[in-house]
Protein backbone atom coordinates (compact mmCIF):
# COMPACT_ATOMS: atom_id res chain seq x y z
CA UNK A 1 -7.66 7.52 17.09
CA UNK A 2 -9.57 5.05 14.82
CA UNK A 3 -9.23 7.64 11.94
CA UNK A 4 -5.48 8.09 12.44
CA UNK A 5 -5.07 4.32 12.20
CA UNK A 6 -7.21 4.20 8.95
CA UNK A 7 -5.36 7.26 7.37
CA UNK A 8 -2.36 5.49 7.70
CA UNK A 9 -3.42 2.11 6.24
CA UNK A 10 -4.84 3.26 3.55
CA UNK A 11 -1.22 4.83 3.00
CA UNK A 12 0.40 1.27 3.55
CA UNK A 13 1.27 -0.33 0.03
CA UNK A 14 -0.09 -3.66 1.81
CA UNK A 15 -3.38 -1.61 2.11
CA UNK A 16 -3.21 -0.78 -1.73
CA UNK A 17 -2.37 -4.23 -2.92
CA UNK A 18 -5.64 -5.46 -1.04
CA UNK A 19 -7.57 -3.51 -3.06
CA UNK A 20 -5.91 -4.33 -6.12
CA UNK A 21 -6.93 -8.03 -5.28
CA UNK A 22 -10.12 -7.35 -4.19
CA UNK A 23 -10.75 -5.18 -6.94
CA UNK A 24 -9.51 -7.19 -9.70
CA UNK A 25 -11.65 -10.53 -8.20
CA UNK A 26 -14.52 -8.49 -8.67
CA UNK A 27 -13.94 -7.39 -12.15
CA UNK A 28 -13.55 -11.18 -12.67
CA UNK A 29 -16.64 -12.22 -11.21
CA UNK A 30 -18.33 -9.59 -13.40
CA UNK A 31 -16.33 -11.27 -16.43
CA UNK A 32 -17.83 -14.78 -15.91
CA UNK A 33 -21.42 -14.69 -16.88
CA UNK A 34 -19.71 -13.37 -20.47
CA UNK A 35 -17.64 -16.63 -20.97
CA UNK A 36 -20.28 -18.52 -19.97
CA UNK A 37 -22.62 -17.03 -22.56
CA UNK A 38 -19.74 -18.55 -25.42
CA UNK A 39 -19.13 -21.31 -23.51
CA UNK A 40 -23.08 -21.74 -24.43
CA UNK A 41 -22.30 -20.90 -27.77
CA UNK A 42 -19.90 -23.22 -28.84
CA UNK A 43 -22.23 -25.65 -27.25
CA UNK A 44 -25.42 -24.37 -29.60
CA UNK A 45 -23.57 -24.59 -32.79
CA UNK A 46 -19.72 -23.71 -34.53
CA UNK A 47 -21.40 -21.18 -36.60
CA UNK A 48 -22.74 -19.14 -33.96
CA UNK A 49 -19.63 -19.53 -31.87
CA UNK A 50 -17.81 -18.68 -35.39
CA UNK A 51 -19.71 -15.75 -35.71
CA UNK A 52 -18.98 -14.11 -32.11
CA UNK A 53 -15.76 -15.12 -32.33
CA UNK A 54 -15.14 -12.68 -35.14
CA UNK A 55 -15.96 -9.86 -32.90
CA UNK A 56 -12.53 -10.43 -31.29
CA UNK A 57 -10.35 -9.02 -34.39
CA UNK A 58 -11.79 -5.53 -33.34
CA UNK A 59 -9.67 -3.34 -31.52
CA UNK A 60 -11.75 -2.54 -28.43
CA UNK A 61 -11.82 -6.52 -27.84
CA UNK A 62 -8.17 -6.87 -28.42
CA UNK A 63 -7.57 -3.95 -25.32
CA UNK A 64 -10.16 -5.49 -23.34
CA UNK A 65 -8.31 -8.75 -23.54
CA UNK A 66 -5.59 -7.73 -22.76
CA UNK A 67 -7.26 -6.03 -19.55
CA UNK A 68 -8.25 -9.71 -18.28
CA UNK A 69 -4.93 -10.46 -18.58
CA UNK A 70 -3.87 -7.62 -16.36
CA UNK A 71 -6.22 -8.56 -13.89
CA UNK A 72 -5.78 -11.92 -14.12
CA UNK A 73 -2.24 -12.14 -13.07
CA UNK A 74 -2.55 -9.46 -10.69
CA UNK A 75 -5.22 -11.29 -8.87
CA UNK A 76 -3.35 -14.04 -9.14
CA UNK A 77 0.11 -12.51 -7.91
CA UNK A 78 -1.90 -10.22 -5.14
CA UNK A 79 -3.61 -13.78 -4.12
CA UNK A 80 -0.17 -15.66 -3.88
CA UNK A 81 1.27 -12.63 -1.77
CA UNK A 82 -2.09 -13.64 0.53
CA UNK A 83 -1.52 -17.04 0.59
CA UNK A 84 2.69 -16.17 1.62
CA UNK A 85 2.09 -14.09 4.41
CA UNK A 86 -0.94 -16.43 5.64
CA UNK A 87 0.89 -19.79 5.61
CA UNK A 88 4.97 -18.76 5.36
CA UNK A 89 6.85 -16.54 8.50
CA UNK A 90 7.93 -14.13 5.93
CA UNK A 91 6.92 -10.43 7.60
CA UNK A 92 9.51 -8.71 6.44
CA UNK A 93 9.45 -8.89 2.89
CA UNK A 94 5.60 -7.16 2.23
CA UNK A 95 6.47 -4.68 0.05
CA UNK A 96 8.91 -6.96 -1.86
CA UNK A 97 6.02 -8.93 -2.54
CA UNK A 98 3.40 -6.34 -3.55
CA UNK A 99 6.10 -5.09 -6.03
CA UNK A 100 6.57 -8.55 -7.79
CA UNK A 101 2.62 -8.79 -8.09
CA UNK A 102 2.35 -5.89 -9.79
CA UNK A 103 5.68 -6.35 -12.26
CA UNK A 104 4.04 -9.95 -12.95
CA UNK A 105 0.72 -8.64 -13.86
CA UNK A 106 2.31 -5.31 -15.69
CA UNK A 107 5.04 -8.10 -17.40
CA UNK A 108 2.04 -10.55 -18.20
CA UNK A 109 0.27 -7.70 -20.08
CA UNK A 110 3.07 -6.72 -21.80
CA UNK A 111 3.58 -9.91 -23.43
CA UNK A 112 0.05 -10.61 -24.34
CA UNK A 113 0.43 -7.08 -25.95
CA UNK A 114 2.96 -7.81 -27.82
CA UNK A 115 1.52 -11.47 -29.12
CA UNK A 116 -1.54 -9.86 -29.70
CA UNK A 117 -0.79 -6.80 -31.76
């Protein structure tokens, strides 16, 4: 019985957009000790800062920022769906939700993409 019931949520879009946000929070996490390694660097000195900042105008840098935007607003749109069913007595609408998490982050991305490029 328990492996019927956890065949079936994984199957459940609700089940997918949990791992989305847990997913995406833990590419974050694994993001942070970078940006705190500039944030040093602007501390140390401009031209050292300067000098890693140049790094950025390569295109591998360019698609990984645009990545952490991606998984920023999907966090952040999987997190708010969280946060909605948690607090607000909306049950019905799940999957509307877990749609308009993924458009923002997908929409987010897009824009970034185009600003960028």
């Amino acid at each position: 019985m328990n492996r019927l019931r956890n065949s079936i949520g994984r199957k459940h879009p609700g089940a997918w957009a949990a791992l989305g946000h847990r997913l995406s929070g833990l590419a974050l996490a694994l993001f942070l000790p970078f940006h705190f390694i500039v944030l040093g660097l602007a501390l140390e000195s401009a031209d050292r800062l300067d000098g890693f900042l140049r790094l950025t105008d390569m295109p591998l840098v360019k698609a990984a920022e645009w990545g952490l935007v991606v998984l920023l607003t999907l966090h952040m749109g999987f997190g708010v769906r969280v946060l909605m069913l948690e607090f607000l007595p909306w049950r019905d609408t799940r999957k509307g939700l877990i749609v308009i998490g993924a458009a923002g982050a997908l929409l987010a991305g897009a824009i970034f993409a185009v600003r960028v490029v």
